[in-house]
N, C-alpha and C. Protein backbone atom coordinates (compact mmCIF):
# COMPACT_ATOMS: atom_id res chain seq x y z
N UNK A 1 -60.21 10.74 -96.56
CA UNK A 1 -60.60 11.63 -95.47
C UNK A 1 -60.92 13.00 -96.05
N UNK A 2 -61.94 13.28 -95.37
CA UNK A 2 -62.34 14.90 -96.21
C UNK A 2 -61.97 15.96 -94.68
N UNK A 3 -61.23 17.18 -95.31
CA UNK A 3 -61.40 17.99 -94.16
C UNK A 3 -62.60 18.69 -93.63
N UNK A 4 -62.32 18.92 -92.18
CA UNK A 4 -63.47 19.72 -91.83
C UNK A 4 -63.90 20.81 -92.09
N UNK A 5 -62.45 22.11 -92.06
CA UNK A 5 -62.65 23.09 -92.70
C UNK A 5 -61.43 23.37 -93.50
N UNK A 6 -61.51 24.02 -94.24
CA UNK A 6 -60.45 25.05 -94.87
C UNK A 6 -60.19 26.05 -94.46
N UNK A 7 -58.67 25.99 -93.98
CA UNK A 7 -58.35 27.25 -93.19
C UNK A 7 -58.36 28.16 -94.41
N UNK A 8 -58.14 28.26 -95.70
CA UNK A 8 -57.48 29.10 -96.21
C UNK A 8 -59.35 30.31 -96.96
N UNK A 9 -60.29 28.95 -96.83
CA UNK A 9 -61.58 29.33 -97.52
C UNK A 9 -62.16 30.33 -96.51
N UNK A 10 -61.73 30.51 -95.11
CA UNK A 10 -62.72 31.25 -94.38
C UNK A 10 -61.65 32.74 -93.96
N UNK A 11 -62.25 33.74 -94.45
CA UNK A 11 -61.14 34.79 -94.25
C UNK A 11 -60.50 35.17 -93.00
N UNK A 12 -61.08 34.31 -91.71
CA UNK A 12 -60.71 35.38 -90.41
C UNK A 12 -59.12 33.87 -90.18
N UNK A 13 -59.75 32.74 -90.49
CA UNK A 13 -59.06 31.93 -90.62
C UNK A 13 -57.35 32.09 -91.80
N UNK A 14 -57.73 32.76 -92.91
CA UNK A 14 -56.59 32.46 -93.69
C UNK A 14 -55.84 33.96 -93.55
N UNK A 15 -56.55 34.94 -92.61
CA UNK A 15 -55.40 36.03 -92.09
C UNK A 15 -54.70 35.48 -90.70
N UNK A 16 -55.14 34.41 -90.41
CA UNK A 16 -54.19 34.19 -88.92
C UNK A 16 -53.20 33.63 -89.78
N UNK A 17 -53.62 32.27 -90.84
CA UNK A 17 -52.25 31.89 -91.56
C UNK A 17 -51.54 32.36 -91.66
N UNK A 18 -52.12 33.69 -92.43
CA UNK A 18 -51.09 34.71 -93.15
C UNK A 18 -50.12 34.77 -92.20
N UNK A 19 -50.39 35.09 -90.75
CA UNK A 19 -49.38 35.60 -90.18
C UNK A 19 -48.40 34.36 -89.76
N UNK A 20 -48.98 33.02 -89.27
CA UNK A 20 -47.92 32.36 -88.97
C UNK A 20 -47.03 31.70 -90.22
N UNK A 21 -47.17 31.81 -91.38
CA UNK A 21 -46.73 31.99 -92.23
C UNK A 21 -45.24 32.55 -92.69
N UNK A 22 -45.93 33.71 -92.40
CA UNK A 22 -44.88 35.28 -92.38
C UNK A 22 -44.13 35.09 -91.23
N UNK A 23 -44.06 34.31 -90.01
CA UNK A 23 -43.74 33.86 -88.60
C UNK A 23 -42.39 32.76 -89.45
N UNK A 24 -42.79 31.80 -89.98
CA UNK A 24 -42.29 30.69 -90.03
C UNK A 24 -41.17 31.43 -91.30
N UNK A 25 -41.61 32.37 -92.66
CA UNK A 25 -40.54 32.77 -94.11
C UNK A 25 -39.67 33.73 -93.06
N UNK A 26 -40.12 34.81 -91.79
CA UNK A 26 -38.86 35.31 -91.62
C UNK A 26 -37.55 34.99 -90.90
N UNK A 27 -37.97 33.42 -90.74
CA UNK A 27 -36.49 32.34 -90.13
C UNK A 27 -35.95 31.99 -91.48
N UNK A 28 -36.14 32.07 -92.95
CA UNK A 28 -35.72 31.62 -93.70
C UNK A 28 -34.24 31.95 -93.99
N UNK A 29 -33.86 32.91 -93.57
CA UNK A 29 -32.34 33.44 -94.25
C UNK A 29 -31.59 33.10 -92.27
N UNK A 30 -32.16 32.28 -91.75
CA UNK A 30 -31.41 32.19 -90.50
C UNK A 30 -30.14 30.61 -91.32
N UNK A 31 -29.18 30.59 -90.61
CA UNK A 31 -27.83 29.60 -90.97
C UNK A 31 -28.37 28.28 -90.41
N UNK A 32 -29.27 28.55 -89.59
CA UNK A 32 -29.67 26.74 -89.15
C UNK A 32 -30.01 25.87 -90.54
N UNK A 33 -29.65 24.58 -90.74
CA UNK A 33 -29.13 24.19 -91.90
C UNK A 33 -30.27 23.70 -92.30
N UNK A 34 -30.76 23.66 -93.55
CA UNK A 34 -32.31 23.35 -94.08
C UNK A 34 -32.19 21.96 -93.35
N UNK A 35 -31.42 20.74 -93.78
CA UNK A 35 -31.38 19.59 -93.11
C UNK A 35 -31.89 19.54 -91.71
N UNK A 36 -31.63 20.23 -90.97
CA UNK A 36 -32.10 20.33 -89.72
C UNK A 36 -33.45 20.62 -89.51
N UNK A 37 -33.73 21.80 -90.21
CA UNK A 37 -35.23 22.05 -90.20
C UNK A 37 -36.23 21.14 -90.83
N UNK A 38 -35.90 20.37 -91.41
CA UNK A 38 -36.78 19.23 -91.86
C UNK A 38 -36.97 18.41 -91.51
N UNK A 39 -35.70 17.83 -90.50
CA UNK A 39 -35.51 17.02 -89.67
C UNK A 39 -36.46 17.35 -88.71
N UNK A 40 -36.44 18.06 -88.21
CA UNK A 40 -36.86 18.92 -86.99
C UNK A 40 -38.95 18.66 -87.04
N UNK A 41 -38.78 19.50 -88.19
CA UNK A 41 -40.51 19.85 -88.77
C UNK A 41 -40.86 18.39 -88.63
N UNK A 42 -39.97 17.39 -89.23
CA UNK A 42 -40.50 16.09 -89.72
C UNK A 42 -40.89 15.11 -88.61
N UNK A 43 -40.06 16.07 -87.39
CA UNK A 43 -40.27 14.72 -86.03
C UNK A 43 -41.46 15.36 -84.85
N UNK A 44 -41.15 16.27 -85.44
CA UNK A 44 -42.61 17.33 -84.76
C UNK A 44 -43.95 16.54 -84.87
N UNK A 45 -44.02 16.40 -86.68
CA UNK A 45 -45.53 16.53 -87.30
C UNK A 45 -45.60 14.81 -87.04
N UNK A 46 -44.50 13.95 -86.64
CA UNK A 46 -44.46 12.17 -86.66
C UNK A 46 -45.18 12.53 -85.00
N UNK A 47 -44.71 13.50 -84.47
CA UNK A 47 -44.87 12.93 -82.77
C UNK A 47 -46.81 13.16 -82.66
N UNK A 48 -47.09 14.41 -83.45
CA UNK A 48 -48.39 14.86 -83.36
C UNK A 48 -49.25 14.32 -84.03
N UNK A 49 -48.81 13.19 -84.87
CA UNK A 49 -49.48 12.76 -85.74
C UNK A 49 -50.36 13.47 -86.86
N UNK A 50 -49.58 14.34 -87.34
CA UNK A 50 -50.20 15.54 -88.24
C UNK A 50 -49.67 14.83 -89.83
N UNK A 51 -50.88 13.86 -90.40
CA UNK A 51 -50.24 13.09 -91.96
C UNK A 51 -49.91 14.46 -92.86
N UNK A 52 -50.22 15.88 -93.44
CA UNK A 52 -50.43 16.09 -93.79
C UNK A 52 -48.90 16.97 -94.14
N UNK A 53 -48.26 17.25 -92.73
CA UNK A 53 -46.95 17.69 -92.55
C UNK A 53 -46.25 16.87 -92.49
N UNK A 54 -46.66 15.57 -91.77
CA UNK A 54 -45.30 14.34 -92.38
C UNK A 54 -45.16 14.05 -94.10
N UNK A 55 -46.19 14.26 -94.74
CA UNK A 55 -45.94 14.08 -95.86
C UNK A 55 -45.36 15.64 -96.98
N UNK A 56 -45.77 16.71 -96.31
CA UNK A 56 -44.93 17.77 -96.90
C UNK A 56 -43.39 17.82 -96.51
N UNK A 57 -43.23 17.81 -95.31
CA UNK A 57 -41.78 17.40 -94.98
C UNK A 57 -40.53 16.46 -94.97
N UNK A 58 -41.11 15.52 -95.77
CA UNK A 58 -40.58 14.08 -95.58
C UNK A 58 -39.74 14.63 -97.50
N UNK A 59 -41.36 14.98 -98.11
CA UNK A 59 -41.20 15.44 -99.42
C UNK A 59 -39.96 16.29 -99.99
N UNK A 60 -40.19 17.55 -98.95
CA UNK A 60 -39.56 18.88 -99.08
C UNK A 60 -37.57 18.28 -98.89
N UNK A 61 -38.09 17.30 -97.74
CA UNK A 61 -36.06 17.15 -97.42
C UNK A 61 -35.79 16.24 -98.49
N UNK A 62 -36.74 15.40 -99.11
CA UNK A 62 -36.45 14.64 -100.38
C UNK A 62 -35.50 15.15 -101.40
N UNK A 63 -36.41 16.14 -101.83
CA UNK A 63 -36.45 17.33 -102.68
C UNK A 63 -35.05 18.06 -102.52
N UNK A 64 -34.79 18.27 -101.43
CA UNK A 64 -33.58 19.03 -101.58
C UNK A 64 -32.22 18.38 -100.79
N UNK A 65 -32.65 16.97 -101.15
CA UNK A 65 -31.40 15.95 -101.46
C UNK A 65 -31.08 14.77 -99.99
N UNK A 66 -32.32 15.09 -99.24
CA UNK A 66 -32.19 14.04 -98.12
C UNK A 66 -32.16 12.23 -98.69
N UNK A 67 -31.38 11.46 -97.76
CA UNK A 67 -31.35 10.57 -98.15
C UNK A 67 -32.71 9.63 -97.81
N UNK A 68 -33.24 8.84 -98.21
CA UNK A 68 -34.67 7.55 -97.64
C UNK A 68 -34.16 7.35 -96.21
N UNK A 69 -32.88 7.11 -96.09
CA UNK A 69 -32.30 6.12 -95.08
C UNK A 69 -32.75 7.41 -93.79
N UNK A 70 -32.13 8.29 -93.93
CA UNK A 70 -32.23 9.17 -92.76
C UNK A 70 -33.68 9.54 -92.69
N UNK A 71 -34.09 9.58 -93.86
CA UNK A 71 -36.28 10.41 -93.21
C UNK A 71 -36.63 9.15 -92.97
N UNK A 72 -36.25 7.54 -93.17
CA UNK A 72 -37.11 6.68 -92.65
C UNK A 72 -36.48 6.24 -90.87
N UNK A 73 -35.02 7.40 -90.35
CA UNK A 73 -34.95 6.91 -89.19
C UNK A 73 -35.53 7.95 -88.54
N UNK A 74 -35.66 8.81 -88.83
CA UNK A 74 -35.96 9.98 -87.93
C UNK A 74 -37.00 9.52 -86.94
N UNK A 75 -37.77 8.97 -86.95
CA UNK A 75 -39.03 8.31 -85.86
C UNK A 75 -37.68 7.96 -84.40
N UNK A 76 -36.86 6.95 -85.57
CA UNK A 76 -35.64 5.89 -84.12
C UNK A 76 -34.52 6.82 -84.08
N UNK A 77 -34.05 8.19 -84.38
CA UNK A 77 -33.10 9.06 -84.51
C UNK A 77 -32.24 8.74 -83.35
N UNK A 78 -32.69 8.14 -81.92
CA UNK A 78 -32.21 7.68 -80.83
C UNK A 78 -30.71 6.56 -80.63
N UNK A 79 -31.55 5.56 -82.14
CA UNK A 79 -30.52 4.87 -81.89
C UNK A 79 -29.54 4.35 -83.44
N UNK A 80 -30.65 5.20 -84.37
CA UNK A 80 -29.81 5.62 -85.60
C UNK A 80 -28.52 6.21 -85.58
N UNK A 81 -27.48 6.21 -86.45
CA UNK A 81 -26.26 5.97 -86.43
C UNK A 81 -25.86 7.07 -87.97
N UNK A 82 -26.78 7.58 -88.27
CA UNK A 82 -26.94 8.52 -89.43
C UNK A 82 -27.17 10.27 -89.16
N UNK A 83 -27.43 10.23 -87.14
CA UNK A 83 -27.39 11.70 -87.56
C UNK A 83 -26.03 12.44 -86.94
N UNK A 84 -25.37 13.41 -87.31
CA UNK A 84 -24.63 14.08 -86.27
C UNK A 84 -25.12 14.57 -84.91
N UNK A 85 -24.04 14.85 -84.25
CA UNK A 85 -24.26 14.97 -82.51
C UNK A 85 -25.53 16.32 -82.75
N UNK A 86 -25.05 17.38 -83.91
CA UNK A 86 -25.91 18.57 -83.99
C UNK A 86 -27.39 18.35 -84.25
N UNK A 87 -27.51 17.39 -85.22
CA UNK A 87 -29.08 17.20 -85.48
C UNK A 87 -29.62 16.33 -84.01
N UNK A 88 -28.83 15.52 -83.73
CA UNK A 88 -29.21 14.53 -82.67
C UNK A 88 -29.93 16.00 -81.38
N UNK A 89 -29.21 16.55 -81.24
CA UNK A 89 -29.79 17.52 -80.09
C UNK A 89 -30.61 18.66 -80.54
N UNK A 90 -31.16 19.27 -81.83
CA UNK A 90 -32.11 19.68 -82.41
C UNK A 90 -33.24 18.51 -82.60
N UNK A 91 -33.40 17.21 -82.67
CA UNK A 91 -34.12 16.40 -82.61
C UNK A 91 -34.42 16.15 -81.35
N UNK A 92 -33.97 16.11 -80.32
CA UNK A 92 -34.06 16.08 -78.62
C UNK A 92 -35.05 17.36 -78.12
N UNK A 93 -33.78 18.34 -78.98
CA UNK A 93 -34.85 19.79 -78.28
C UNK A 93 -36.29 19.52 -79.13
N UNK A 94 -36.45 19.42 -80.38
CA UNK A 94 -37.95 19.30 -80.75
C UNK A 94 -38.88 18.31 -79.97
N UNK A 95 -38.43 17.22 -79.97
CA UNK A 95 -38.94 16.37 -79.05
C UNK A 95 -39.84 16.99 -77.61
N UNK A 96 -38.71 17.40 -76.89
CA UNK A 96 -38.98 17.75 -75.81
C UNK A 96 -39.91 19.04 -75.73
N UNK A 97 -39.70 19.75 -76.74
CA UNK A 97 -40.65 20.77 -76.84
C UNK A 97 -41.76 20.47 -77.18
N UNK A 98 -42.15 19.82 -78.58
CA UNK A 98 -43.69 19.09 -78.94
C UNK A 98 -44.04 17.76 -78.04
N UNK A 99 -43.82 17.51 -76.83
CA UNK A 99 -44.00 16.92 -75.74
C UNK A 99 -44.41 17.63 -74.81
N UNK A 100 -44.33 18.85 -74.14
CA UNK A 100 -44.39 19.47 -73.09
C UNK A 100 -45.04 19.23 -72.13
N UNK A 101 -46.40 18.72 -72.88
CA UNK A 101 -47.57 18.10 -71.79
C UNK A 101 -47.05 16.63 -70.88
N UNK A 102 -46.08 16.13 -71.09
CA UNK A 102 -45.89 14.28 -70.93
C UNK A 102 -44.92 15.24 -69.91
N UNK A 103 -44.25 16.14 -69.48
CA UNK A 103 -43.25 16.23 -69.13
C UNK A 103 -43.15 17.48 -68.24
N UNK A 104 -43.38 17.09 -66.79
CA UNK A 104 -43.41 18.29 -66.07
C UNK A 104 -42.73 19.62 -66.24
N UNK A 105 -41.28 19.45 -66.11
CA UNK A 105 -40.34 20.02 -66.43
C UNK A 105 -40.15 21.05 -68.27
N UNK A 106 -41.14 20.65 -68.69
CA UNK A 106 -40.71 20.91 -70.60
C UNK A 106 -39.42 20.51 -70.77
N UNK A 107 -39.12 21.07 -71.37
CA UNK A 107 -37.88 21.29 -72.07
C UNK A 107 -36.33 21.16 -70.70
N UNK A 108 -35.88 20.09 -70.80
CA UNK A 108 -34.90 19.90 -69.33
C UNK A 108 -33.51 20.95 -70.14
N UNK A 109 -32.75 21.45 -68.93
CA UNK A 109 -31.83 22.21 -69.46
C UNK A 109 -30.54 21.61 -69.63
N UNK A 110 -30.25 19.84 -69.69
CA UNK A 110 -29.90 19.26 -70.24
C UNK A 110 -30.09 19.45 -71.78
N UNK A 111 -31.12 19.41 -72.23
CA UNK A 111 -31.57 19.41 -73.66
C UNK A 111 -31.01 20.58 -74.48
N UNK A 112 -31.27 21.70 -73.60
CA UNK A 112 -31.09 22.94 -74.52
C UNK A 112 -29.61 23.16 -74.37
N UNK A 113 -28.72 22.76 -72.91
CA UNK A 113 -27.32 22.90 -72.94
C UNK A 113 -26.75 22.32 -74.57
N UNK A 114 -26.98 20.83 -74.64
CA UNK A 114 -26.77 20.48 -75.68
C UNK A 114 -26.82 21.00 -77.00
N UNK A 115 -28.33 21.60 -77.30
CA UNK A 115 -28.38 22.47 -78.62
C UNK A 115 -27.46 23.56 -78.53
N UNK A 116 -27.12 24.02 -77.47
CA UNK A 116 -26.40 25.46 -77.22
C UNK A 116 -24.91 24.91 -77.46
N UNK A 117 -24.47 23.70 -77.37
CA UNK A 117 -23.46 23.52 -77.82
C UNK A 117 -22.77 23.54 -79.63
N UNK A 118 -24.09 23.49 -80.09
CA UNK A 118 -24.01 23.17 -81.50
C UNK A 118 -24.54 24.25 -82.18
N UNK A 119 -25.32 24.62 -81.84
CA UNK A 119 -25.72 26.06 -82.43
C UNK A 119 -25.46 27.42 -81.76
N UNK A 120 -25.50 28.14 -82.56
CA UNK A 120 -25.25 29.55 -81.85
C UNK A 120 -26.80 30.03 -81.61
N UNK A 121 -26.48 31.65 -81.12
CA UNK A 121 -27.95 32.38 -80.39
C UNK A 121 -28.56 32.44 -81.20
N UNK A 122 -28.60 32.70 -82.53
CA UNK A 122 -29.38 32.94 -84.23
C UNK A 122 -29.91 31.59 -84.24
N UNK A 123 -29.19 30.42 -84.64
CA UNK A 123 -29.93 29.38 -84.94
C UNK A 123 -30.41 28.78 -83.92
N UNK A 124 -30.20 28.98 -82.96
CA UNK A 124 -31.35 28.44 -81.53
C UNK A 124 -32.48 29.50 -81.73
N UNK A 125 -32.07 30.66 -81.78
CA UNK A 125 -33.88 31.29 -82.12
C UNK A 125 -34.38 30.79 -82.82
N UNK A 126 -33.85 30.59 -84.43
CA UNK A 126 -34.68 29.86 -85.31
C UNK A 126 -34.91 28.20 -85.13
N UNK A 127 -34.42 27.52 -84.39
CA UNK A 127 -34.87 26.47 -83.84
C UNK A 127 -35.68 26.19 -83.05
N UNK A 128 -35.75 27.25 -82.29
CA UNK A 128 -36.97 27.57 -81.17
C UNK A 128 -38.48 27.91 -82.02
N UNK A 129 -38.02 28.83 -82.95
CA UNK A 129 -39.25 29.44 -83.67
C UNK A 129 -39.85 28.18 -84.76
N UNK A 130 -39.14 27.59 -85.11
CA UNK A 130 -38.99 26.47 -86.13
C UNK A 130 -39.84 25.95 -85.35
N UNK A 131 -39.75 25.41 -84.05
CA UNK A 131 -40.43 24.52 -83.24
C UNK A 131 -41.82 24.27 -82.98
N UNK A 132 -41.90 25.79 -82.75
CA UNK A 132 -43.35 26.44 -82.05
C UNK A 132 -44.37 26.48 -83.23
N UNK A 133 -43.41 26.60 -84.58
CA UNK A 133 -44.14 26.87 -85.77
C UNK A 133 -45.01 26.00 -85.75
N UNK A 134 -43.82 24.78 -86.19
CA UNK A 134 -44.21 23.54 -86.69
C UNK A 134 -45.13 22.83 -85.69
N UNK A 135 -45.58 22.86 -84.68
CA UNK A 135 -46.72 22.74 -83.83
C UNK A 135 -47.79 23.11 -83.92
N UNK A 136 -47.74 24.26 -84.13
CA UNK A 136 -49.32 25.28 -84.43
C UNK A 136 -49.23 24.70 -86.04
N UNK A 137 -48.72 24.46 -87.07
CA UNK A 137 -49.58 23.89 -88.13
C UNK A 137 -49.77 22.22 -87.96
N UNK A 138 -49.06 21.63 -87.37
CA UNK A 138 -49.63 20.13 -86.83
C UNK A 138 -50.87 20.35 -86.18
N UNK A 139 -50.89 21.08 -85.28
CA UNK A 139 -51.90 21.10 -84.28
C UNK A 139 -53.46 22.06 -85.55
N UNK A 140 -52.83 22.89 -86.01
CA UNK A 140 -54.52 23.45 -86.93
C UNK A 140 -55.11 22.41 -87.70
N UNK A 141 -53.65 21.34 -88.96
CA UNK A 141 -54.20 20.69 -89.58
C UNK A 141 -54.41 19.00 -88.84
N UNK A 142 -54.04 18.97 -87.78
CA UNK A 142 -54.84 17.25 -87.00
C UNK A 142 -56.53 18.16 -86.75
N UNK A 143 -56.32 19.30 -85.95
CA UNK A 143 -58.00 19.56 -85.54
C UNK A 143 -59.14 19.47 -86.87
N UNK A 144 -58.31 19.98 -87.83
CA UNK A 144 -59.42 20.23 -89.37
C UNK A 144 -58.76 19.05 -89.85
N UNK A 145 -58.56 18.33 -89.32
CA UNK A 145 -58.40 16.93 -90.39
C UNK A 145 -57.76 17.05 -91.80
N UNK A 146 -56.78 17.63 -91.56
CA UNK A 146 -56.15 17.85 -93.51
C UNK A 146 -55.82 16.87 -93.96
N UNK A 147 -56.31 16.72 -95.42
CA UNK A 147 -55.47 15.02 -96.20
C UNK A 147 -54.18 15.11 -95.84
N UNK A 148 -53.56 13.92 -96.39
CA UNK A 148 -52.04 13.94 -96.68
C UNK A 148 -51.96 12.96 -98.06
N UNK A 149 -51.02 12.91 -98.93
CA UNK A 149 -51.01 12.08 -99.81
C UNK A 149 -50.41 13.14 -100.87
N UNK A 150 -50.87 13.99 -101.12
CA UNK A 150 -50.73 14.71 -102.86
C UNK A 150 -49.87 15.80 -102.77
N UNK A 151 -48.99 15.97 -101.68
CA UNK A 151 -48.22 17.28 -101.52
C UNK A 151 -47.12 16.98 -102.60
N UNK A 152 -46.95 18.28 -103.20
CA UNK A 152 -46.02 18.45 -104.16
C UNK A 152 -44.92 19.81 -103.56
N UNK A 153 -43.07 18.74 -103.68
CA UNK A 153 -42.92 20.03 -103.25
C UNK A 153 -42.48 21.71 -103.68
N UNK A 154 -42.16 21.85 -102.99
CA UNK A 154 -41.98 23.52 -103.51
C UNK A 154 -43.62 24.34 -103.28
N UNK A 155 -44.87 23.80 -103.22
CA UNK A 155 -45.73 24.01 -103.34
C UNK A 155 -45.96 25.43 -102.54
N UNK A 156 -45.84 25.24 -101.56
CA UNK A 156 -45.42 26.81 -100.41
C UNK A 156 -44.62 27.33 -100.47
N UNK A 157 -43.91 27.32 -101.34
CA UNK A 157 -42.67 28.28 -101.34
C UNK A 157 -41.36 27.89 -101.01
């Protein structure tokens, strides 16, 4: 598959990056646990069908010590038996958030009670922000068609 464009080749394009970018590194020093965020990113970019982030993310939690067993349940996280109650409801809230359209309501306050049980106000922001991120780059790279296959990680930072 060849992409359509390159966000990064057209300048008005690779200063919006810039910023969601800079959006997504200043959650980096938040306590929400990398595990989670990969988890998270990883069920985002599976629901949107974005190959390009399932394969950087799948990589990245590799990389920093995820097991096969858990990135190959994350799709069935429902009835997998591998995540804690905490990821289980950061996987619910992503869900329900990169769904919004299927679901009158968005986000039910069932969902977020739950995350609010497990996380505090810091890592629900950055779970929230984590969320929204990881959407807007599913959603830029499905429209421009980005490969997937050759991500190496660490590659972004």
């Amino acid at each position: 598959m060849n992409a359509r464009l390159n966000p990064l080749s057209n300048p008005a394009s690779a200063k919006a990056l810039k910023h969601v970018i800079a959006a997504s590194t200043a959650l980096a020093d938040s306590t929400l646990p990398n595990a989670t965020k990969e988890l998270v990113r990883l069920r985002a970019s599976q629901i949107n069908g974005c190959a390009g982030c399932v394969d950087m993310h799948t990589k990245e939690a590799a990389h920093a010590g995820e097991t096969s067993v858990r990135l190959h349940l994350v799709a069935a996280w429902r009835e997998a038996t591998v995540f804690t109650d905490a990821e289980r409801a950061a996987l619910e809230l992503a869900e329900q958030g990169t769904r919004i359209a299927d679901a009158a309501g968005g986000v039910t306050d069932e969902a977020w009670a739950n995350a609010a049980k497990h996380y505090d106000e810091d890592q629900l922001t950055a779970l929230v922000w984590d969320i929204a991120i990881i959407n807007a780059f599913n959603r830029l790279n499905v429209i421009t068609q980005q490969p997937a296959g050759d991500y190496q990680p660490g590659r972004h930072g």
